[in-house]
PDB file of N, CA and C in Angstrom:
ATOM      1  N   UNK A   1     229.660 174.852  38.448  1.00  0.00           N
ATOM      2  CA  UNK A   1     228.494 174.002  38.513  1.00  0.00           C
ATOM      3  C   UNK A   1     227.271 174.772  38.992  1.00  0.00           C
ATOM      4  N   UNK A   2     227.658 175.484  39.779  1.00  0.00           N
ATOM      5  CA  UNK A   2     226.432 176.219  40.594  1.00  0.00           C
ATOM      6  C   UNK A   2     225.717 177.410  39.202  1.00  0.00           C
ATOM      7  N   UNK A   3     226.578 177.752  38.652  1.00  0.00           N
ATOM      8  CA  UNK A   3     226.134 178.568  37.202  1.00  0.00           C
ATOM      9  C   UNK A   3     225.379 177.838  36.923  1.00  0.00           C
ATOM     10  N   UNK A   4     225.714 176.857  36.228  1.00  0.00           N
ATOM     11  CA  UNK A   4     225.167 176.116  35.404  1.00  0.00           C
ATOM     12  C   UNK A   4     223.984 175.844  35.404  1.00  0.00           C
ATOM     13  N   UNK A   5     223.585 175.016  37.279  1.00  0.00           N
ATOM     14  CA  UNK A   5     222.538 174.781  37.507  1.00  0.00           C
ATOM     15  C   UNK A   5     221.338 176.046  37.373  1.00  0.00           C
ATOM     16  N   UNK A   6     222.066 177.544  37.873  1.00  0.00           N
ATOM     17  CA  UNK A   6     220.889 178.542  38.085  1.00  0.00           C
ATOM     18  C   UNK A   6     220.435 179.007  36.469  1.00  0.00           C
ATOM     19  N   UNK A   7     221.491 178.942  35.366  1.00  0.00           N
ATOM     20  CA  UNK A   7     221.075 179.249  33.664  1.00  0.00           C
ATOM     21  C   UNK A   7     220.146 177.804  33.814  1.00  0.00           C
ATOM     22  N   UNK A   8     219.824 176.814  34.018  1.00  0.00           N
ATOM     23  CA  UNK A   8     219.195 175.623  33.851  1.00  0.00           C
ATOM     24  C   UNK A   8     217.981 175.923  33.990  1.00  0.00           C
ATOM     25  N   UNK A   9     218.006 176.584  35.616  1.00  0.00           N
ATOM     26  CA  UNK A   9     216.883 176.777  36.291  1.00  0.00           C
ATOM     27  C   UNK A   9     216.219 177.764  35.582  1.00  0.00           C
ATOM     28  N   UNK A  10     216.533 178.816  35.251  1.00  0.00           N
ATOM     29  CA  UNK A  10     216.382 180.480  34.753  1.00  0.00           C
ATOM     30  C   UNK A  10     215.747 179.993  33.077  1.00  0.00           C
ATOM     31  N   UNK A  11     215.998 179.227  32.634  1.00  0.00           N
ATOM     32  CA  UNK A  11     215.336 178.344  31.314  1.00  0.00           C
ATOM     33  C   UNK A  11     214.384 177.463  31.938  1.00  0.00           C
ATOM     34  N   UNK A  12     214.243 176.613  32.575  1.00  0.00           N
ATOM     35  CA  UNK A  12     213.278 175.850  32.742  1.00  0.00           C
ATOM     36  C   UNK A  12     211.818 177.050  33.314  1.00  0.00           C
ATOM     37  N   UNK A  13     212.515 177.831  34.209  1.00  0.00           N
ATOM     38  CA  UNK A  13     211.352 178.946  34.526  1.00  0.00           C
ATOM     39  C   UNK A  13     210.286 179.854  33.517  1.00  0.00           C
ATOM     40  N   UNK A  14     211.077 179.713  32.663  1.00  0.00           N
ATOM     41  CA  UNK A  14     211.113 180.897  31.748  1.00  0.00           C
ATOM     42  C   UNK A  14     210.194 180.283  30.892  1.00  0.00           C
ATOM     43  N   UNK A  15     210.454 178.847  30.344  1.00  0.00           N
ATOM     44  CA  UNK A  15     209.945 178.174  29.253  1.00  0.00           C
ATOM     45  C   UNK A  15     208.713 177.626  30.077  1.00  0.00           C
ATOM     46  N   UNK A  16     208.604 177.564  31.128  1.00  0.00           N
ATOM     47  CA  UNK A  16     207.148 177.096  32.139  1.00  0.00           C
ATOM     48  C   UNK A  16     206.141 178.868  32.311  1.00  0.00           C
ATOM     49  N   UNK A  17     206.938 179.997  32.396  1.00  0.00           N
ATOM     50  CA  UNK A  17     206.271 180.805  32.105  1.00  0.00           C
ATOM     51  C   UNK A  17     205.742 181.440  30.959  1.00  0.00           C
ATOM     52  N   UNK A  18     206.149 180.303  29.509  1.00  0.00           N
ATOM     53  CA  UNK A  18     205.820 180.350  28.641  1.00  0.00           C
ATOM     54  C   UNK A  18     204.724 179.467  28.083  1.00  0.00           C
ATOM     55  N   UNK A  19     204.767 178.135  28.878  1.00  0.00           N
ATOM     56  CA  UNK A  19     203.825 177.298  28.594  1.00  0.00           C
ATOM     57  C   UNK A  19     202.280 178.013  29.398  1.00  0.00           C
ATOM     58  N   UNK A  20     202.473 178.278  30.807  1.00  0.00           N
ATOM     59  CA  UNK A  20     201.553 178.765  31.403  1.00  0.00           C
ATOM     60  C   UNK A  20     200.734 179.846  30.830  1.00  0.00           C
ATOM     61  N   UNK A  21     201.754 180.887  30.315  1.00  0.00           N
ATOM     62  CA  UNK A  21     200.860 181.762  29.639  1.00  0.00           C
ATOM     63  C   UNK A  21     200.062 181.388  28.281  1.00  0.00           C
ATOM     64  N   UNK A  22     200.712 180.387  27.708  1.00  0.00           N
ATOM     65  CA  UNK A  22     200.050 179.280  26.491  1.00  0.00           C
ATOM     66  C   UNK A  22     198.830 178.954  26.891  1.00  0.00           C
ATOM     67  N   UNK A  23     198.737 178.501  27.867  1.00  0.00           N
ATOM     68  CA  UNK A  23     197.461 177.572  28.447  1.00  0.00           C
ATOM     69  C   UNK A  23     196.447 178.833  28.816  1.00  0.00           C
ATOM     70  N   UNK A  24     196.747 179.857  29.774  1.00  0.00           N
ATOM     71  CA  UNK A  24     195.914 181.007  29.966  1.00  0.00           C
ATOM     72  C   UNK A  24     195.030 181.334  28.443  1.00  0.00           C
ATOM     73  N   UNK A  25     196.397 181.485  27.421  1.00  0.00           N
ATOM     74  CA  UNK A  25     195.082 181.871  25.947  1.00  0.00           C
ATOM     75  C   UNK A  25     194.463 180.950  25.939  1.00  0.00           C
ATOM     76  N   UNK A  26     194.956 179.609  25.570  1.00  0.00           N
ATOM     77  CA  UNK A  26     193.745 178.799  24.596  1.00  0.00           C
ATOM     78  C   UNK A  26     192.751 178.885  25.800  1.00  0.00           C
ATOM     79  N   UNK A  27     192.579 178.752  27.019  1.00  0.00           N
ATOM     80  CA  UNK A  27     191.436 178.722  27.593  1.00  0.00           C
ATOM     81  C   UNK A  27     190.123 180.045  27.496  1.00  0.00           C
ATOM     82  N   UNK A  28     191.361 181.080  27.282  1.00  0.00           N
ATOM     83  CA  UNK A  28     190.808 182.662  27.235  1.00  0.00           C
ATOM     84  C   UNK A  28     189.939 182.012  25.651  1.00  0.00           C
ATOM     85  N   UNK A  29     190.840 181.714  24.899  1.00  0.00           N
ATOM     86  CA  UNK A  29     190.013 181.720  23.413  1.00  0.00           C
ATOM     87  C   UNK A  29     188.877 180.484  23.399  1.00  0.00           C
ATOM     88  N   UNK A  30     188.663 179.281  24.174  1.00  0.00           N
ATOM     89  CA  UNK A  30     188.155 178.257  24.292  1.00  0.00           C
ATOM     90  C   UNK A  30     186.856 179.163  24.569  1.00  0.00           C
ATOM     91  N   UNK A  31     187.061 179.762  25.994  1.00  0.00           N
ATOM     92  CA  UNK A  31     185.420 180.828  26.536  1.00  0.00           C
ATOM     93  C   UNK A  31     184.906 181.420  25.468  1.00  0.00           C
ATOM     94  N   UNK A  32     185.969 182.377  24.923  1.00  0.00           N
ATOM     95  CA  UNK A  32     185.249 183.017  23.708  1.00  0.00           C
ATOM     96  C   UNK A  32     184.283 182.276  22.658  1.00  0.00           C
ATOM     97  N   UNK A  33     185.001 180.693  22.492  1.00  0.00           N
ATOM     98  CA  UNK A  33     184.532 180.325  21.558  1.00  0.00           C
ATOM     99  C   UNK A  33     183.368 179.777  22.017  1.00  0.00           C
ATOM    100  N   UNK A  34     183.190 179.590  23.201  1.00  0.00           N
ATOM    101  CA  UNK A  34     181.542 178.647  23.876  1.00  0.00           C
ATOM    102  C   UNK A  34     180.584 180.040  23.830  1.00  0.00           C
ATOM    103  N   UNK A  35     181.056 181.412  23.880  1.00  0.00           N
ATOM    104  CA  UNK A  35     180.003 182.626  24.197  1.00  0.00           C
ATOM    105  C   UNK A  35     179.572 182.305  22.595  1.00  0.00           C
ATOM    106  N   UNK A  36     180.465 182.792  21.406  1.00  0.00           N
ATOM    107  CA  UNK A  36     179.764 182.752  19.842  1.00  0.00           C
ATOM    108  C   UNK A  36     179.143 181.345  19.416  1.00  0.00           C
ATOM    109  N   UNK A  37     179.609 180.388  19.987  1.00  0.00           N
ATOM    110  CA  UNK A  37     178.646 179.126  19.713  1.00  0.00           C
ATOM    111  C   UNK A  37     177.402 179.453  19.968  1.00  0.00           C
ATOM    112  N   UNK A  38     177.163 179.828  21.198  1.00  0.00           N
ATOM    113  CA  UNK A  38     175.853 180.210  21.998  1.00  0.00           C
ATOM    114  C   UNK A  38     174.957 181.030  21.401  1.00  0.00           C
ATOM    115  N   UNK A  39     175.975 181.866  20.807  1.00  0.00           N
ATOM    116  CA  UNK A  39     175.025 183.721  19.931  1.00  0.00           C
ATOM    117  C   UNK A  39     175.166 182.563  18.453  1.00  0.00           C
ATOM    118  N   UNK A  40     175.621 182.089  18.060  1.00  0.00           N
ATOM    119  CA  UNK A  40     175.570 181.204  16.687  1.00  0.00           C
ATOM    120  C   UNK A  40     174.000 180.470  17.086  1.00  0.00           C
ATOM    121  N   UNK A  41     174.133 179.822  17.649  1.00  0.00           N
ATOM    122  CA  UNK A  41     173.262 178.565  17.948  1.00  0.00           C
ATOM    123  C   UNK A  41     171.731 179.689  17.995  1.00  0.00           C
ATOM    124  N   UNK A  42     171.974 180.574  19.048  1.00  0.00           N
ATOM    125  CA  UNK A  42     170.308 181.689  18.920  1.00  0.00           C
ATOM    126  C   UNK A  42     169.914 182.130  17.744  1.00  0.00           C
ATOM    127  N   UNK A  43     171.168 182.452  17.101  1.00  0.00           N
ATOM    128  CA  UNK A  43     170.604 183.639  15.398  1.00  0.00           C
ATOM    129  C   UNK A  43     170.093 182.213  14.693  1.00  0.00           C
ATOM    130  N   UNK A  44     170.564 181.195  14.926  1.00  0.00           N
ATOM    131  CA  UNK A  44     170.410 180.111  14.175  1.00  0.00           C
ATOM    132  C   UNK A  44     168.992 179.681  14.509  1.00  0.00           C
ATOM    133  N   UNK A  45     168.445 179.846  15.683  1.00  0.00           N
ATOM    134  CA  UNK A  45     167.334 179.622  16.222  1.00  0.00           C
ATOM    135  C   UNK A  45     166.465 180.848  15.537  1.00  0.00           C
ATOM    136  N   UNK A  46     166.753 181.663  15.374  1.00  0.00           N
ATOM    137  CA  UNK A  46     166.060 182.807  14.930  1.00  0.00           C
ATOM    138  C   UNK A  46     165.749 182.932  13.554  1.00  0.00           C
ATOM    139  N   UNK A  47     166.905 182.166  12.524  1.00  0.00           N
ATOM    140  CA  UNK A  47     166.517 182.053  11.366  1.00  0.00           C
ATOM    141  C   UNK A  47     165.674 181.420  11.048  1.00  0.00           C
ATOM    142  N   UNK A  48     165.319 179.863  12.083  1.00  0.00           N
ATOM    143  CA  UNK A  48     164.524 178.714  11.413  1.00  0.00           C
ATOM    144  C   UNK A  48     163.231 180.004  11.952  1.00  0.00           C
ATOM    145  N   UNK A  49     162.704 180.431  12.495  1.00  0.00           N
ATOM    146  CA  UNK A  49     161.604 180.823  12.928  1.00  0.00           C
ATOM    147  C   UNK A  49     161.013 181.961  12.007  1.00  0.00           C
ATOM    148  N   UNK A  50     162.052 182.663  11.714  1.00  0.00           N
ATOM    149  CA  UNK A  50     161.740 183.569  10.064  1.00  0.00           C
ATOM    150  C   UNK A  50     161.434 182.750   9.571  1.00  0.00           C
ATOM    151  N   UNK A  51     162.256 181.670   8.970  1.00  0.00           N
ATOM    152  CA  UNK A  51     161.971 180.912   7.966  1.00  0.00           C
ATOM    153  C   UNK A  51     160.823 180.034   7.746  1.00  0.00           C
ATOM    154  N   UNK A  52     160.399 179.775   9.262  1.00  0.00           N
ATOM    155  CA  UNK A  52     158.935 178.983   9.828  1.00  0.00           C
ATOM    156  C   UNK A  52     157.703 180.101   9.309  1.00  0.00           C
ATOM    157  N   UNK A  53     157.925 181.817   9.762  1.00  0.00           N
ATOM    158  CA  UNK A  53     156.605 182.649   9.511  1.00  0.00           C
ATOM    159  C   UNK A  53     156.681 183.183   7.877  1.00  0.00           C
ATOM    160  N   UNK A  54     158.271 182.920   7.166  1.00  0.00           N
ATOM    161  CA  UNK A  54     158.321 183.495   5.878  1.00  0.00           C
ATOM    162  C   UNK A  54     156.828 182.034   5.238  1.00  0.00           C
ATOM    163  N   UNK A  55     157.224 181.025   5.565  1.00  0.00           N
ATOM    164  CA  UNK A  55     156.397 179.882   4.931  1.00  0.00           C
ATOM    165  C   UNK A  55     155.250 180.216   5.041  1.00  0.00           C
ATOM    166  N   UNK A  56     154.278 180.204   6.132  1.00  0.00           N
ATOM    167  CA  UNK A  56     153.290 180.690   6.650  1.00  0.00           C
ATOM    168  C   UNK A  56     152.354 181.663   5.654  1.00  0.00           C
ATOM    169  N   UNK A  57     153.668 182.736   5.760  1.00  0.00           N
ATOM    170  CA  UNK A  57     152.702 183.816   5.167  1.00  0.00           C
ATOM    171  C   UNK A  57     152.765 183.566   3.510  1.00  0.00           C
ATOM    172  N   UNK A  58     153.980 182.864   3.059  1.00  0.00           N
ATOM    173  CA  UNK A  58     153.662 182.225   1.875  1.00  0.00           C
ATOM    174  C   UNK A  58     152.216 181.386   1.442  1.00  0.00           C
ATOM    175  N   UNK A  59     152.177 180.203   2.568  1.00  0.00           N
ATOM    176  CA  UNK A  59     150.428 179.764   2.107  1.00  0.00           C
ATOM    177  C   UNK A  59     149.511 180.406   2.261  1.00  0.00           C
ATOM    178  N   UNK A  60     149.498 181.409   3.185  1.00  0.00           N
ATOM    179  CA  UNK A  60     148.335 182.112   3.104  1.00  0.00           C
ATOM    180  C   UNK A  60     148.587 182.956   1.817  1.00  0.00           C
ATOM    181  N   UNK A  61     149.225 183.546   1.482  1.00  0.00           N
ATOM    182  CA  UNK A  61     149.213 184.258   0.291  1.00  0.00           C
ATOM    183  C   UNK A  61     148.609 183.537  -1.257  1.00  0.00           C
ATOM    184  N   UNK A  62     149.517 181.847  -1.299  1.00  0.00           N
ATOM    185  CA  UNK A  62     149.017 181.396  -1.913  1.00  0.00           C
ATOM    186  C   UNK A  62     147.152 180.697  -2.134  1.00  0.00           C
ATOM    187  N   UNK A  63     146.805 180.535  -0.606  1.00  0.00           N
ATOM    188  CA  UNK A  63     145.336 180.631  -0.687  1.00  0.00           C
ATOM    189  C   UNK A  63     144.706 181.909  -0.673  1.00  0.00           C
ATOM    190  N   UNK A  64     144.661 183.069  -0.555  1.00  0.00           N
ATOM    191  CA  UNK A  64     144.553 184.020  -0.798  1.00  0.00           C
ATOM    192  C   UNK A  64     144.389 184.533  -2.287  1.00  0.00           C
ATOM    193  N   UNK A  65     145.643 183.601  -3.050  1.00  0.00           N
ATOM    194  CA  UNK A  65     145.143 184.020  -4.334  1.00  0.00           C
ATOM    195  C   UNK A  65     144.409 182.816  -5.062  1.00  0.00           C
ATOM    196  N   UNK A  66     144.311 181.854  -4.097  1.00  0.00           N
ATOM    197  CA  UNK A  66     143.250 180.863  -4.873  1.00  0.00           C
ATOM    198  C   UNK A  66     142.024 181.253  -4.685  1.00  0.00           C
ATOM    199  N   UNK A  67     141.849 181.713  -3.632  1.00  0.00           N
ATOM    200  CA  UNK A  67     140.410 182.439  -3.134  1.00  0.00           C
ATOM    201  C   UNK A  67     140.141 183.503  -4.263  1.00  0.00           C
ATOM    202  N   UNK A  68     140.925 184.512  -4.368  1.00  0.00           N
ATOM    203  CA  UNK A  68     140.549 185.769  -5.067  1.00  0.00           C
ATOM    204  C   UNK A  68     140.395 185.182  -6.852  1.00  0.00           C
ATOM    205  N   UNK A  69     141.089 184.380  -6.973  1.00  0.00           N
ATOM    206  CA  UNK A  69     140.975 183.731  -8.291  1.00  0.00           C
ATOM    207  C   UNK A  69     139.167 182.488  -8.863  1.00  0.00           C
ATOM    208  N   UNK A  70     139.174 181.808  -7.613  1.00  0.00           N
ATOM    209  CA  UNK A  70     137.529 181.443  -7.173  1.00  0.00           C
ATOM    210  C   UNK A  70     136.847 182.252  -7.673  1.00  0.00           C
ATOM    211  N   UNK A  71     136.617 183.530  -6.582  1.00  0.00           N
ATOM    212  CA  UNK A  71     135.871 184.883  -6.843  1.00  0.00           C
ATOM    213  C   UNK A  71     135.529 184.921  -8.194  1.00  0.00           C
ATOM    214  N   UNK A  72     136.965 185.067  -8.707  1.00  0.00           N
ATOM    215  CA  UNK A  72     136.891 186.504  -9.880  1.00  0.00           C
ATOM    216  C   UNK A  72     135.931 184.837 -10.922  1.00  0.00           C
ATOM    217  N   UNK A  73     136.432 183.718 -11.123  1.00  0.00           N
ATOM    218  CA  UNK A  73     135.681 182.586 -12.029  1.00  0.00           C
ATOM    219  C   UNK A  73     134.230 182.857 -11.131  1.00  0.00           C
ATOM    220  N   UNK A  74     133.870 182.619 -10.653  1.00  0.00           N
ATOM    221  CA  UNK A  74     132.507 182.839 -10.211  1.00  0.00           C
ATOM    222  C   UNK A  74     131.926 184.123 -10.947  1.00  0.00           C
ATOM    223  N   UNK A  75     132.334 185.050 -10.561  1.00  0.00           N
ATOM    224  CA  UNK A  75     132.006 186.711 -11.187  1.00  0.00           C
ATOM    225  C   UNK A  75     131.886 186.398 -12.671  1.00  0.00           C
ATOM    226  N   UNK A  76     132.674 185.648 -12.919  1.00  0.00           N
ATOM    227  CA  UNK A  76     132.395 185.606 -14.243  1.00  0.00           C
ATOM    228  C   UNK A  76     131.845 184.915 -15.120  1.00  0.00           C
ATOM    229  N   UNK A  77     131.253 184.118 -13.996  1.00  0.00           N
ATOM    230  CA  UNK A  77     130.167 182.852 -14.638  1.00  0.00           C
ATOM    231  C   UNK A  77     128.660 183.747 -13.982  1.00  0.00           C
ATOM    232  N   UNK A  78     128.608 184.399 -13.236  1.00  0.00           N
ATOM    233  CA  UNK A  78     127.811 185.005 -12.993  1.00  0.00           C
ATOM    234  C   UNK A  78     127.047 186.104 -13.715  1.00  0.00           C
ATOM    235  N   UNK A  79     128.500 187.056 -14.619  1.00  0.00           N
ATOM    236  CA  UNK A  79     128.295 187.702 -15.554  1.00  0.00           C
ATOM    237  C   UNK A  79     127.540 187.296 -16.484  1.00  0.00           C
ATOM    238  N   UNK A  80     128.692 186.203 -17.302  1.00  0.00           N
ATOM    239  CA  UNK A  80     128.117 185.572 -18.008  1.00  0.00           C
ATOM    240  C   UNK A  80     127.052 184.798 -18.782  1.00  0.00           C
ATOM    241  N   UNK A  81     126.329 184.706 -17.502  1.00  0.00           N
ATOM    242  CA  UNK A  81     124.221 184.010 -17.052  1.00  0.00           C
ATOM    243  C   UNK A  81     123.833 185.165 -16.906  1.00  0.00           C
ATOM    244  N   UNK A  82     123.975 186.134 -16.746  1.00  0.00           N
ATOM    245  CA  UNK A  82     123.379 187.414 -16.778  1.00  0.00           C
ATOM    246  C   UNK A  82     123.348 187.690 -18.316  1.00  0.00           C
ATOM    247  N   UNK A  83     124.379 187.927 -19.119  1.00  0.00           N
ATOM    248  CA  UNK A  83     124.399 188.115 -20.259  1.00  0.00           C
ATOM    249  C   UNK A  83     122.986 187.398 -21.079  1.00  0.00           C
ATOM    250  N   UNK A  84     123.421 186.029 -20.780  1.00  0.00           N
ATOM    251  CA  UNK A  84     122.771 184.931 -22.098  1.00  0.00           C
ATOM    252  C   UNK A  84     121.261 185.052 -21.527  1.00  0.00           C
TER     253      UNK A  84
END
């Protein structure tokens, strides 16, 4: 009986030093996963803000070429009264 009980014990230990070390990862991997959320969530912050100055410099470009396009019709109505 006394066997019995200490193989009982010697399994129940064993399989609790198996659960314990279970629980140590997922928590180890849980941290990991709150640090890359965090670096996710910044680059993510970082894209909208490219994506905020890519726009930006898009309208100005596009008024830029409405402007230079103005110009050049003017210049050429200008020419043009010069000519006639």
């Amino acid at each position: 009986m006394r066997r019995s009980k200490v193989t009982i014990l010697v399994i129940i230990f064993f399989l609790a030093g198996i659960l314990l070390d279970r629980a140590f990862l997922y928590y180890e991997m849980g941290e990991k996963n709150k640090v890359l959320l965090k670096e996710q969530e910044s680059i993510k912050e970082n894209y909208k803000e490219l994506i905020k100055q890519f726009e930006m410099v898009e309208k100005e470009l596009e008024l830029r070429m409405l402007e230079d396009s103005i110009i050049n019709d003017t210049t050429y109505i200008e020419d043009s009264t010069i000519i006639n």
